[in-house]
N, C-alpha and C. Protein backbone atom coordinates (compact mmCIF):
# COMPACT_ATOMS: atom_id res chain seq x y z
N UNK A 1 29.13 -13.22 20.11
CA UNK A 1 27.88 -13.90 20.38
C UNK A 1 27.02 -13.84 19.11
N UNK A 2 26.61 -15.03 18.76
CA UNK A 2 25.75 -15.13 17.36
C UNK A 2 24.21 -14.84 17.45
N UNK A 3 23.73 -14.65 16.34
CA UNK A 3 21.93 -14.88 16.45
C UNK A 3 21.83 -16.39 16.85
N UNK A 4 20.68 -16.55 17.61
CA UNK A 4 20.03 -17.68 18.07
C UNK A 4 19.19 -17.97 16.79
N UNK A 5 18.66 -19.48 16.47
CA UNK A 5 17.48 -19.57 15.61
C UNK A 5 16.15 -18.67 15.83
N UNK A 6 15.27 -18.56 17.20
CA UNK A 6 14.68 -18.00 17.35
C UNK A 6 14.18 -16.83 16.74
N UNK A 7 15.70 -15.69 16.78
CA UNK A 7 16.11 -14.55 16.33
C UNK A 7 15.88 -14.18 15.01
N UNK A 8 16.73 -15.54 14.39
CA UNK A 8 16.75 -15.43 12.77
C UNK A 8 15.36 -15.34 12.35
N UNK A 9 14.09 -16.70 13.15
CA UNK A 9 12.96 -16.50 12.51
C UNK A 9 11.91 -15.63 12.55
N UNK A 10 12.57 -14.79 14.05
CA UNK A 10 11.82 -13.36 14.05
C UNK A 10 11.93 -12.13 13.21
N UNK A 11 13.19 -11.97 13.08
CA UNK A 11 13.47 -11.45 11.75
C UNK A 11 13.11 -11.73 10.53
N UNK A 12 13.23 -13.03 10.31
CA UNK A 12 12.47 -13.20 9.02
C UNK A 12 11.53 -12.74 8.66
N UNK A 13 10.02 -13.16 9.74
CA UNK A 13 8.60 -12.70 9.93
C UNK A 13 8.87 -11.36 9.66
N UNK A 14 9.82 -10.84 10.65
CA UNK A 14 9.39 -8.97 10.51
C UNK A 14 9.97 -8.54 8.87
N UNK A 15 10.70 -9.11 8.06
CA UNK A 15 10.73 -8.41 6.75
C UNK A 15 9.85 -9.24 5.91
N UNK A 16 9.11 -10.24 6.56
CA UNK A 16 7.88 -10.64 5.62
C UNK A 16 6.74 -9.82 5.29
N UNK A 17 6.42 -8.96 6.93
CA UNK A 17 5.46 -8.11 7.06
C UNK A 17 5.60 -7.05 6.46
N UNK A 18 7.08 -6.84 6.45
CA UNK A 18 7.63 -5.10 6.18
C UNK A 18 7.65 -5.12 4.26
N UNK A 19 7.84 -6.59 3.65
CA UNK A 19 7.21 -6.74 2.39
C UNK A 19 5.90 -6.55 1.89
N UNK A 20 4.72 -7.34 3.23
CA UNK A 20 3.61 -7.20 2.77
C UNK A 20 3.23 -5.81 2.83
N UNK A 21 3.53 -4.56 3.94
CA UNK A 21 2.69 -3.48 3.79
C UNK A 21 2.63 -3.15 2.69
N UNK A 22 4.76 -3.09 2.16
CA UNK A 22 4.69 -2.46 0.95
C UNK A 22 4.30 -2.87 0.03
N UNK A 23 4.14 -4.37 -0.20
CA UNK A 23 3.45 -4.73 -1.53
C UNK A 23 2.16 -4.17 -1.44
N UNK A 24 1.73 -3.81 -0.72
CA UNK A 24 0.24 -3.41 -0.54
C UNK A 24 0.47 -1.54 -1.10
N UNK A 25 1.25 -0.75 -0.66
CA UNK A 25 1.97 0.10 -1.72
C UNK A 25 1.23 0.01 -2.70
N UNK A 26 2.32 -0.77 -3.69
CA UNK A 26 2.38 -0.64 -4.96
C UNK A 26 1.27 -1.11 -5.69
N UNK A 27 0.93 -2.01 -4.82
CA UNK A 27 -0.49 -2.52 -4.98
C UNK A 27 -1.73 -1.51 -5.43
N UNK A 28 -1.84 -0.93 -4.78
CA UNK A 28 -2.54 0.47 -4.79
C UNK A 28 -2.30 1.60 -6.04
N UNK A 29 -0.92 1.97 -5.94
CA UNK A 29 -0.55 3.13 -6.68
C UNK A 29 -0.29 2.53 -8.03
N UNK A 30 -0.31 1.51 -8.73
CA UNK A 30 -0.26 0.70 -9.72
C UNK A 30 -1.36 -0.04 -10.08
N UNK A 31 -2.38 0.06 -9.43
CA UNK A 31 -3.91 -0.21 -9.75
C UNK A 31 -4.05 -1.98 -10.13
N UNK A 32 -2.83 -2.91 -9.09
CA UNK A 32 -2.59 -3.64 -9.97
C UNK A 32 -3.32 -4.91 -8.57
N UNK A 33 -4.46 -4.93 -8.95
CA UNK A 33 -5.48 -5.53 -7.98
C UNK A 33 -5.60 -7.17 -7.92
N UNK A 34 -5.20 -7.73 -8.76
CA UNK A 34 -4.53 -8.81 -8.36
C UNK A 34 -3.66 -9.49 -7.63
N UNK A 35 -2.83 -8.21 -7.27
CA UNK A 35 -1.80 -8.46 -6.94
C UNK A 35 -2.19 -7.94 -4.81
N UNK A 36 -2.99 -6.46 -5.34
CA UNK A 36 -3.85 -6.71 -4.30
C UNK A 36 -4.76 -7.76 -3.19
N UNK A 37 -5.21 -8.18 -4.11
CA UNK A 37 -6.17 -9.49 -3.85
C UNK A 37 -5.29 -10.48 -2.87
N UNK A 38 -4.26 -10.82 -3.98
CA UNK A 38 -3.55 -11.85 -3.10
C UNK A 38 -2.38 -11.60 -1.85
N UNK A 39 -3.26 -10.48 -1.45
CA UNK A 39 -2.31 -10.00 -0.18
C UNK A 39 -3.13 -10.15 1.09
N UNK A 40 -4.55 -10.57 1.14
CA UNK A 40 -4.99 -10.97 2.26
C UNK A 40 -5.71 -12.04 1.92
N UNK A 41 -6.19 -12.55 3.19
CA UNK A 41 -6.70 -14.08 3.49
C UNK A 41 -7.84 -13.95 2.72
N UNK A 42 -8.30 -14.72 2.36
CA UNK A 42 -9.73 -15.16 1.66
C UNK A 42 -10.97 -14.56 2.23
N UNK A 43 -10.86 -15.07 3.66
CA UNK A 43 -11.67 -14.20 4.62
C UNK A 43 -11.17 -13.10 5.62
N UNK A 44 -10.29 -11.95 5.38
CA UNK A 44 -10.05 -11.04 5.20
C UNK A 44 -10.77 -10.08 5.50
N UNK A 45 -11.08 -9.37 6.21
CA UNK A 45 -11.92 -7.89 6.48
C UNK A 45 -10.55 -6.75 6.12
N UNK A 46 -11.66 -5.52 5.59
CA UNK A 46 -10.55 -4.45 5.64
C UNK A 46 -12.26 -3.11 5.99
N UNK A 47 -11.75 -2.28 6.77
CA UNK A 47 -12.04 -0.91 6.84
C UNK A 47 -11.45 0.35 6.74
N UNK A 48 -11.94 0.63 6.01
CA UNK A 48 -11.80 2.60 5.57
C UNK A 48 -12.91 3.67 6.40
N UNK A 49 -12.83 3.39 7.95
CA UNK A 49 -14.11 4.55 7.77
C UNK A 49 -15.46 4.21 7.15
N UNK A 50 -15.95 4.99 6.92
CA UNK A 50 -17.17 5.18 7.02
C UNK A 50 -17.65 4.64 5.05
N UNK A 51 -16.04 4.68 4.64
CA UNK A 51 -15.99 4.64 3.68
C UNK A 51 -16.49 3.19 2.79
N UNK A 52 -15.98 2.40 3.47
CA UNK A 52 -15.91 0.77 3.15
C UNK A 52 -15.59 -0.03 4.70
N UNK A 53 -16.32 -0.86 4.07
CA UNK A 53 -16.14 -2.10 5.82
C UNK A 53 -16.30 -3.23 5.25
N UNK A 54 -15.93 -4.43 5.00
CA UNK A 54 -16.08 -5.91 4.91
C UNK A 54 -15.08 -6.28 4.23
N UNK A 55 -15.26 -7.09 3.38
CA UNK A 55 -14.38 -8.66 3.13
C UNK A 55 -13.61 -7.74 2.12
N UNK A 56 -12.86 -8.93 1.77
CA UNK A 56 -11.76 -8.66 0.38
C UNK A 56 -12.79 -8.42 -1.41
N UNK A 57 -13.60 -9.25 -1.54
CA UNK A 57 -14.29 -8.76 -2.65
C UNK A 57 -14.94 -7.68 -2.45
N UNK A 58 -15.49 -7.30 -1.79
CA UNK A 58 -15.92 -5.71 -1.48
C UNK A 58 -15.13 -4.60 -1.52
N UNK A 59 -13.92 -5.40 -1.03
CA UNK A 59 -13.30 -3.96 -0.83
C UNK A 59 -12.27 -3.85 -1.85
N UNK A 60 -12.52 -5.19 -2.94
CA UNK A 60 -11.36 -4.63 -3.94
C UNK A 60 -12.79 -3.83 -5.06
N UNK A 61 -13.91 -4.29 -5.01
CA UNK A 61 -14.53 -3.58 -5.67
C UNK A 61 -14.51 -2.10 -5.23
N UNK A 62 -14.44 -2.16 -4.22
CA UNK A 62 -14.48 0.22 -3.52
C UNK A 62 -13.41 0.44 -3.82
N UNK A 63 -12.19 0.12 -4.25
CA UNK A 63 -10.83 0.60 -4.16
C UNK A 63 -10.73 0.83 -6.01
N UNK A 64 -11.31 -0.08 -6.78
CA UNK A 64 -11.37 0.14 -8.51
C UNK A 64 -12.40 1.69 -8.16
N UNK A 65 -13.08 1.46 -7.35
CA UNK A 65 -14.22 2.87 -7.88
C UNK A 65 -13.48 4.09 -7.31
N UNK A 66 -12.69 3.82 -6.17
CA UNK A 66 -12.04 5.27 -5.39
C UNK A 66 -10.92 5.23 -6.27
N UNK A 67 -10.06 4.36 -6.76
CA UNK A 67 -8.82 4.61 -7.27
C UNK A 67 -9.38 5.22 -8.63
N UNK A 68 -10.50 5.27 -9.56
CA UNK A 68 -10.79 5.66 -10.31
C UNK A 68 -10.89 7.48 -10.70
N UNK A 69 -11.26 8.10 -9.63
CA UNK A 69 -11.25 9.31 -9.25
C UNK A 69 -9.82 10.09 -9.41
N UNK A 70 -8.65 9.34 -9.60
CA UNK A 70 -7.43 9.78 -9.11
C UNK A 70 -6.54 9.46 -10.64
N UNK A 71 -5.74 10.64 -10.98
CA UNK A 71 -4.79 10.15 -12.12
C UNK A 71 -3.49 9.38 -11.83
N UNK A 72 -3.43 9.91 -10.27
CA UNK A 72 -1.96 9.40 -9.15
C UNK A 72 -2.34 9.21 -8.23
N UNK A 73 -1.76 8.10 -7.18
CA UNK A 73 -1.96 8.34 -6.42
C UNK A 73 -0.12 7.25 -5.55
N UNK A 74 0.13 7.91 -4.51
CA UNK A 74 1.65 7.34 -4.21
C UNK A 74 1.52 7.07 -2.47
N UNK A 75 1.52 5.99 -2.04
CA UNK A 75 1.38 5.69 -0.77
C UNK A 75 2.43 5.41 -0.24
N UNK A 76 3.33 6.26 0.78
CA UNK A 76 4.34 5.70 1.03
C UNK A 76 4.30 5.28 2.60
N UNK A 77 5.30 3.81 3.05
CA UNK A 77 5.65 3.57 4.39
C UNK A 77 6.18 3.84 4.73
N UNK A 78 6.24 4.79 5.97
CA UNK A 78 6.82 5.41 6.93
C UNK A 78 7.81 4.78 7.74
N UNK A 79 6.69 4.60 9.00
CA UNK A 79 7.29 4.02 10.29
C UNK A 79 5.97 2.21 9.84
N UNK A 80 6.86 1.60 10.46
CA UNK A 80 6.29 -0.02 10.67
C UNK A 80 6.66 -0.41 12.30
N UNK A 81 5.38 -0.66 13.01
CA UNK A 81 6.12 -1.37 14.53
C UNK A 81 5.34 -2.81 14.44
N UNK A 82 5.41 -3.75 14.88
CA UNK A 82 5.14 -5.11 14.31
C UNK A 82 5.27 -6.14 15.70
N UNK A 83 4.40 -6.67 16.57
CA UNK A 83 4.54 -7.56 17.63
C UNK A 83 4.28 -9.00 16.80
N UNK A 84 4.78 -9.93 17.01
CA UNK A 84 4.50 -10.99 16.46
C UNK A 84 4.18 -11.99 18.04
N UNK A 85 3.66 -13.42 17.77
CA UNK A 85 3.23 -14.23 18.82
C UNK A 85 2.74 -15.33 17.86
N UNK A 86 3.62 -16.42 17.28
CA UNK A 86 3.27 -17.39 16.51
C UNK A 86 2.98 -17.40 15.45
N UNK A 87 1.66 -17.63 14.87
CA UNK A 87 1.12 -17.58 13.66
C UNK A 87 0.23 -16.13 13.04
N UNK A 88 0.56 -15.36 14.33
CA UNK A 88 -0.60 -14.06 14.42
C UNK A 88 0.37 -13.18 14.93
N UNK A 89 -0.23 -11.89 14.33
CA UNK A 89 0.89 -10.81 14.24
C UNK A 89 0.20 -9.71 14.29
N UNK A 90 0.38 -8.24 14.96
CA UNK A 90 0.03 -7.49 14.65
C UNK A 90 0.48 -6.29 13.91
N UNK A 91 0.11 -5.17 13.45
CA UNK A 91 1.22 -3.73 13.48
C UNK A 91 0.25 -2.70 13.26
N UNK A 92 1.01 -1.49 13.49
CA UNK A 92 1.09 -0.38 13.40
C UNK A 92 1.86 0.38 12.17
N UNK A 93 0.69 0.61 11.20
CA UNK A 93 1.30 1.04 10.47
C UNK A 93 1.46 2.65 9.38
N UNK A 94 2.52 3.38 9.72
CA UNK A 94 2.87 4.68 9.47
C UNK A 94 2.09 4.85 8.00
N UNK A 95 1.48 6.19 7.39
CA UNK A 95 1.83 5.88 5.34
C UNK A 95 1.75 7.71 5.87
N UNK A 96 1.82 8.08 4.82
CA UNK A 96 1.88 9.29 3.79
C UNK A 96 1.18 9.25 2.93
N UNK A 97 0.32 9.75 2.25
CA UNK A 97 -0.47 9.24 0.75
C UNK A 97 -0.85 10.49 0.41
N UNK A 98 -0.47 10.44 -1.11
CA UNK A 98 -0.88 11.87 -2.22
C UNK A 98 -1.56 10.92 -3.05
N UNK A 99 -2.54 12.18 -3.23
CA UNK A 99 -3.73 11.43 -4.55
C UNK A 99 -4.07 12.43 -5.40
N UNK A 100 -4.09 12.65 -6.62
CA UNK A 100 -3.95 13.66 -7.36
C UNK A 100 -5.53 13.55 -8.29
N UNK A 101 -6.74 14.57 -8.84
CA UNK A 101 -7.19 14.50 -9.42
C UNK A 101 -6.86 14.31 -11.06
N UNK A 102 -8.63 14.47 -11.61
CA UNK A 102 -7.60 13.97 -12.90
C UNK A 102 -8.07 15.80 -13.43
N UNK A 103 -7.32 16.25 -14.70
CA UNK A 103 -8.00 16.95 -15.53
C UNK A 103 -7.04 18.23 -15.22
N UNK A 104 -7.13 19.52 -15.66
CA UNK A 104 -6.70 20.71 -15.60
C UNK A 104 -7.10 21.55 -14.42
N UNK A 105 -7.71 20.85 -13.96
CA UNK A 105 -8.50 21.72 -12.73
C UNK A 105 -8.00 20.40 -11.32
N UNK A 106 -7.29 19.44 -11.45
CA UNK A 106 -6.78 18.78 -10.69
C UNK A 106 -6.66 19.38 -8.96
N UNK A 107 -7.39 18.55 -7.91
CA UNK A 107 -6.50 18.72 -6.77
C UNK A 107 -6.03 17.80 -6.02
N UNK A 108 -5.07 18.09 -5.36
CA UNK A 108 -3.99 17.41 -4.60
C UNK A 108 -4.13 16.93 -3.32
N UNK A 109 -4.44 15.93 -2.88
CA UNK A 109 -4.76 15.76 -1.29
C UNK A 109 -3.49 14.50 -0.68
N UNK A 110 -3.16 15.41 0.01
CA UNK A 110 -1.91 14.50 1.33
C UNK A 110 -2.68 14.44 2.72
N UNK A 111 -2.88 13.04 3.15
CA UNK A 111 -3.50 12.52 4.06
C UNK A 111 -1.65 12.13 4.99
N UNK A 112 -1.89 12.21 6.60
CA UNK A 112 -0.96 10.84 6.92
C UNK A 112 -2.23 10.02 7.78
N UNK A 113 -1.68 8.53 7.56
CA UNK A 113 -2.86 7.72 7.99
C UNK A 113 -1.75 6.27 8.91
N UNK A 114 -2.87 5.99 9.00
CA UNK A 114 -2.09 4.37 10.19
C UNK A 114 -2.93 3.38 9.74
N UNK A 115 -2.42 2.58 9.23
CA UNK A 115 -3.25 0.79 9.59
C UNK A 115 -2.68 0.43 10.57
N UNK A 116 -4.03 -0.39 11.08
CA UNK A 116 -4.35 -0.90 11.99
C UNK A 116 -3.93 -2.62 11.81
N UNK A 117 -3.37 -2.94 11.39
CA UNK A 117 -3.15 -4.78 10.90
C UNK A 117 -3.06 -5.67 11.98
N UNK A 118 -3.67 -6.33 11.62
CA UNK A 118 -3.70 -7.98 11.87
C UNK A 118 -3.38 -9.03 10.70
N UNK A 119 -2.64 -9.53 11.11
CA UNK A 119 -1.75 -10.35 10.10
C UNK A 119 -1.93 -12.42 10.28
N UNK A 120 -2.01 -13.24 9.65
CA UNK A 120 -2.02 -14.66 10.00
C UNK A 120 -0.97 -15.14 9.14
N UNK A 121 -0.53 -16.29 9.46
CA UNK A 121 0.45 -16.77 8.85
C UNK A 121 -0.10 -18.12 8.05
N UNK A 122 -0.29 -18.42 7.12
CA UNK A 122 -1.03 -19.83 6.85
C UNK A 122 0.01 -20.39 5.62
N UNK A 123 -0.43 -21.87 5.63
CA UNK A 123 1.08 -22.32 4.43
C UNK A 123 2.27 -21.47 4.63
N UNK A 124 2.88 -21.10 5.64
CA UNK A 124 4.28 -20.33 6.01
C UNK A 124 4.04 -18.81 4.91
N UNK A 125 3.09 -18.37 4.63
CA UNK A 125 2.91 -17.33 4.17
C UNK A 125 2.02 -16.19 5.10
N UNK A 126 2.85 -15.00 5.17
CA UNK A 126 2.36 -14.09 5.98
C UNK A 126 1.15 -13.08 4.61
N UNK A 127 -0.08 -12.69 5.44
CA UNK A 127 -1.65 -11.97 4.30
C UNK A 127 -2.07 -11.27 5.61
N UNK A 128 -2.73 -10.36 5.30
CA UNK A 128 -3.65 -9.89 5.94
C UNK A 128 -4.60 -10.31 6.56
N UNK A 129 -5.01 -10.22 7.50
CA UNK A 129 -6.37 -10.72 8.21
C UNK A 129 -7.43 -9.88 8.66
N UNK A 130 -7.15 -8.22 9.01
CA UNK A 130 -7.84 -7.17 8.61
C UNK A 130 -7.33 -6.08 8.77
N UNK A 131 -7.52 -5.22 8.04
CA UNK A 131 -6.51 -3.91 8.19
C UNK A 131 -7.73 -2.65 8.55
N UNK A 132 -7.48 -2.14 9.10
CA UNK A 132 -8.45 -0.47 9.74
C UNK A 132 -7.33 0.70 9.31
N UNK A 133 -7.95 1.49 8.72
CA UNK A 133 -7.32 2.94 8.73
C UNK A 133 -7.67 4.15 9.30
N UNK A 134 -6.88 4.57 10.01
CA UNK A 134 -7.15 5.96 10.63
C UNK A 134 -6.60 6.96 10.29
N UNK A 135 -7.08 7.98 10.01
CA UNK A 135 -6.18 9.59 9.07
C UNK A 135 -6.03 10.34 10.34
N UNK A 136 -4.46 10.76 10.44
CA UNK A 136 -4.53 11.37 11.42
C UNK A 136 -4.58 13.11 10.84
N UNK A 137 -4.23 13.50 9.67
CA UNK A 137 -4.37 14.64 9.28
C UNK A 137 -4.71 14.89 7.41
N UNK A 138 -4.72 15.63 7.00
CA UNK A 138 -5.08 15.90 5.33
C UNK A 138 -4.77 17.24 5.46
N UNK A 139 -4.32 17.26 4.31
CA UNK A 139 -4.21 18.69 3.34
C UNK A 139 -4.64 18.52 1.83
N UNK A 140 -5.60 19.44 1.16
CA UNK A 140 -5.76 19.36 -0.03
C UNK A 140 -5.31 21.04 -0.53
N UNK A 141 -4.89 20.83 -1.82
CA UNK A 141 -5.05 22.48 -2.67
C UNK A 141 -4.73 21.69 -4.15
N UNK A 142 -5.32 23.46 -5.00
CA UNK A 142 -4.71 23.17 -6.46
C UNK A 142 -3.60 22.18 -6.59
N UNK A 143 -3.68 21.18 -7.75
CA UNK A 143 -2.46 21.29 -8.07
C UNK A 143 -1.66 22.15 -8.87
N UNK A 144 -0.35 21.83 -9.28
CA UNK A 144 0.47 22.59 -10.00
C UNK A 144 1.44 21.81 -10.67
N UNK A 145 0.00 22.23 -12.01
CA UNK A 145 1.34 20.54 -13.00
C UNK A 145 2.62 21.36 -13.61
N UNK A 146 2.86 22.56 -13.53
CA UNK A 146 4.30 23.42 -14.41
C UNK A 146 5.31 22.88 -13.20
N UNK A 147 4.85 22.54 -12.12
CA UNK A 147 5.24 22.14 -10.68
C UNK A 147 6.50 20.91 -11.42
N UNK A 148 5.76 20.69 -11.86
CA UNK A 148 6.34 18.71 -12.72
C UNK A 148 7.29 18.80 -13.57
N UNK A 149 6.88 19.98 -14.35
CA UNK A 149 8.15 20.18 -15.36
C UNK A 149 9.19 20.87 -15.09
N UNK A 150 9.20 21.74 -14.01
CA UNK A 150 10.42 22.63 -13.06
C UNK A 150 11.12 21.90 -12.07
N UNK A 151 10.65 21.27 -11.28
CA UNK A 151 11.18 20.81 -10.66
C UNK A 151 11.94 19.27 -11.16
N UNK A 152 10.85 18.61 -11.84
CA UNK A 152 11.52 16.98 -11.81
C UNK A 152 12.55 16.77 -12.91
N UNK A 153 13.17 17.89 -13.48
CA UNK A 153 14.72 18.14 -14.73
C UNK A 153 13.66 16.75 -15.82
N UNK A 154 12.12 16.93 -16.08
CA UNK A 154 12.00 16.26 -17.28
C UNK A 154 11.96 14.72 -17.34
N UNK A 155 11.82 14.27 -16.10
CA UNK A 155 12.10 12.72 -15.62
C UNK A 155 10.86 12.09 -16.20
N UNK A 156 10.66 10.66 -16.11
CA UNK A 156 9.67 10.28 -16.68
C UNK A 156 8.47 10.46 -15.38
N UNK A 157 7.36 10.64 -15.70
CA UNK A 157 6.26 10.76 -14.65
C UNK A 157 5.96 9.36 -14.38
N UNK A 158 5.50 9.35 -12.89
CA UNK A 158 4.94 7.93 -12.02
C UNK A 158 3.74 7.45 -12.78
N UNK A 159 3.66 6.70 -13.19
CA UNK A 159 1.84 6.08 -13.78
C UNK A 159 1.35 5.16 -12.86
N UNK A 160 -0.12 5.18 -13.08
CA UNK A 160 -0.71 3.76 -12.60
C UNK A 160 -0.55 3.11 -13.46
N UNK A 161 -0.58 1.69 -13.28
CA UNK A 161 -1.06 0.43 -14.11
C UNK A 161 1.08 0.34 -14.58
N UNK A 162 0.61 -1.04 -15.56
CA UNK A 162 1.64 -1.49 -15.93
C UNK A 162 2.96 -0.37 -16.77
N UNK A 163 2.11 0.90 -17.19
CA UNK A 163 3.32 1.54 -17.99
C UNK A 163 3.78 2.38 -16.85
N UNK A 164 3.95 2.29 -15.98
CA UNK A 164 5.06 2.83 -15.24
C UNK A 164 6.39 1.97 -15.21
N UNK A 165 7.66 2.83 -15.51
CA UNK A 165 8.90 2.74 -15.59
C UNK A 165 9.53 1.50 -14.71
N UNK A 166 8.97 1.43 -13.25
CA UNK A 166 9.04 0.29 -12.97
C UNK A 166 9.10 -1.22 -13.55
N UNK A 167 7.99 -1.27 -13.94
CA UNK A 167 7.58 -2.71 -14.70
C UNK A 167 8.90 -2.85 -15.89
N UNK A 168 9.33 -2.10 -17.03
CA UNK A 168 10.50 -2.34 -17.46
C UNK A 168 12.12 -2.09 -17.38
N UNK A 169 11.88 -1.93 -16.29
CA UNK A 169 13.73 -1.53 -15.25
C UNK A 169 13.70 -1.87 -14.87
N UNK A 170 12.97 -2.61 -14.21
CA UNK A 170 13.08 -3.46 -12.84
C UNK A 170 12.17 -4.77 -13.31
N UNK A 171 12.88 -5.77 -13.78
CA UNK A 171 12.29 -6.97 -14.32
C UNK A 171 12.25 -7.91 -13.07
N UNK A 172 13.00 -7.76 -11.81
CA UNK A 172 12.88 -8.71 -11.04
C UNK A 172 11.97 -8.22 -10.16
N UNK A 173 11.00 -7.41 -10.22
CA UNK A 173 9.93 -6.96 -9.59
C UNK A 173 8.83 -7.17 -10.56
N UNK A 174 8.46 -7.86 -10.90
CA UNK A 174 7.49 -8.37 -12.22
C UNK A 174 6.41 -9.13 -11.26
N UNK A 175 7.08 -9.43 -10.85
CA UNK A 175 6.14 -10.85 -9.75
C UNK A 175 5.82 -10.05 -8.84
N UNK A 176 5.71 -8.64 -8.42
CA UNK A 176 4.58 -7.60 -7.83
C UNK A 176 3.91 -7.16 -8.62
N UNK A 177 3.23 -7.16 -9.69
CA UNK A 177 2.48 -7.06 -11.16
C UNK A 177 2.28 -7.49 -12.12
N UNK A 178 2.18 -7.07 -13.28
CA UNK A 178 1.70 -7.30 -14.50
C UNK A 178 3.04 -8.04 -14.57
């Protein structure tokens, strides 16, 4: 018994979405806000808490000033659950996130958190329509940068922005950045 069309285009949608969280990822941990930008609708809401509430220009301006605070920061997707119904979509969405200060006196904070998404589909392209975050727990302490050189056998370190290792090993991921 084969996939039905139906099937195929539900699937499709669901690794459209399961692209957008993560482009929204790298988006973040690569400071690469353009790329941000063009991941939700024009009119777009996003909330953080108490932190930030409104549109997409607002909130890419709070995200340059919070991402600023941080020398790292690595958001990863977990779990993704995803109902779709036409052109509108919702999910539930799992992360993990470490954010590292900057300086010698650096600390380390691991949040796990959930978006809340709402998703639209417009020109056959799946964006955001507003995302909410909820932290369900945090841990902060020192860091421990000798941590980096013992454990990672000397590897190259994660960066923000374009000089991370990414951008030149992976040339067919260019068109998520710089």
């Amino acid at each position: 018994m084969g996939l039905r069309p139906p099937v195929l285009a539900e699937l499709a949608d669901m690794a459209a979405l399961q692209r957008l969280v993560t482009a929204y990822s790298r988006a973040i941990d690569r400071r690469d806000f353009a790329l941000l930008e063009s991941l939700y609708h024009p009119d777009a809401t996003d909330s953080h808490g108490q932190m930030f509430v409104g549109g997409v220009a607002g909130y890419l301006d709070f995200v340059r000033v919070a991402l600023s605070r941080y020398e790292m920061t690595v958001h990863y997707v977990v779990n993704t659950l995803f109902d779709l119904q036409g052109d509108r979509a919702e999910g539930e969405i799992h992360k993990i996130n470490y954010h590292r200060t900057h300086g010698p006196q650096a600390i380390e904070t691991t949040t796990g958190s959930r978006s809340l998404d709402h998703y639209s589909r417009r020109n056959g392209e799946w964006r955001f329509q507003s995302r909410s975050v909820v932290i369900d727990w945090a841990e902060t302490r020192p860091a421990n940068p000798a941590a980096w050189d013992d454990f990672a056998a000397q590897s190259p370190r994660g960066q923000a922005g374009a000089q991370d290792a990414s951008y030149s090993l992976l040339p067919l991921l260019r068109r998520f950045g710089p």
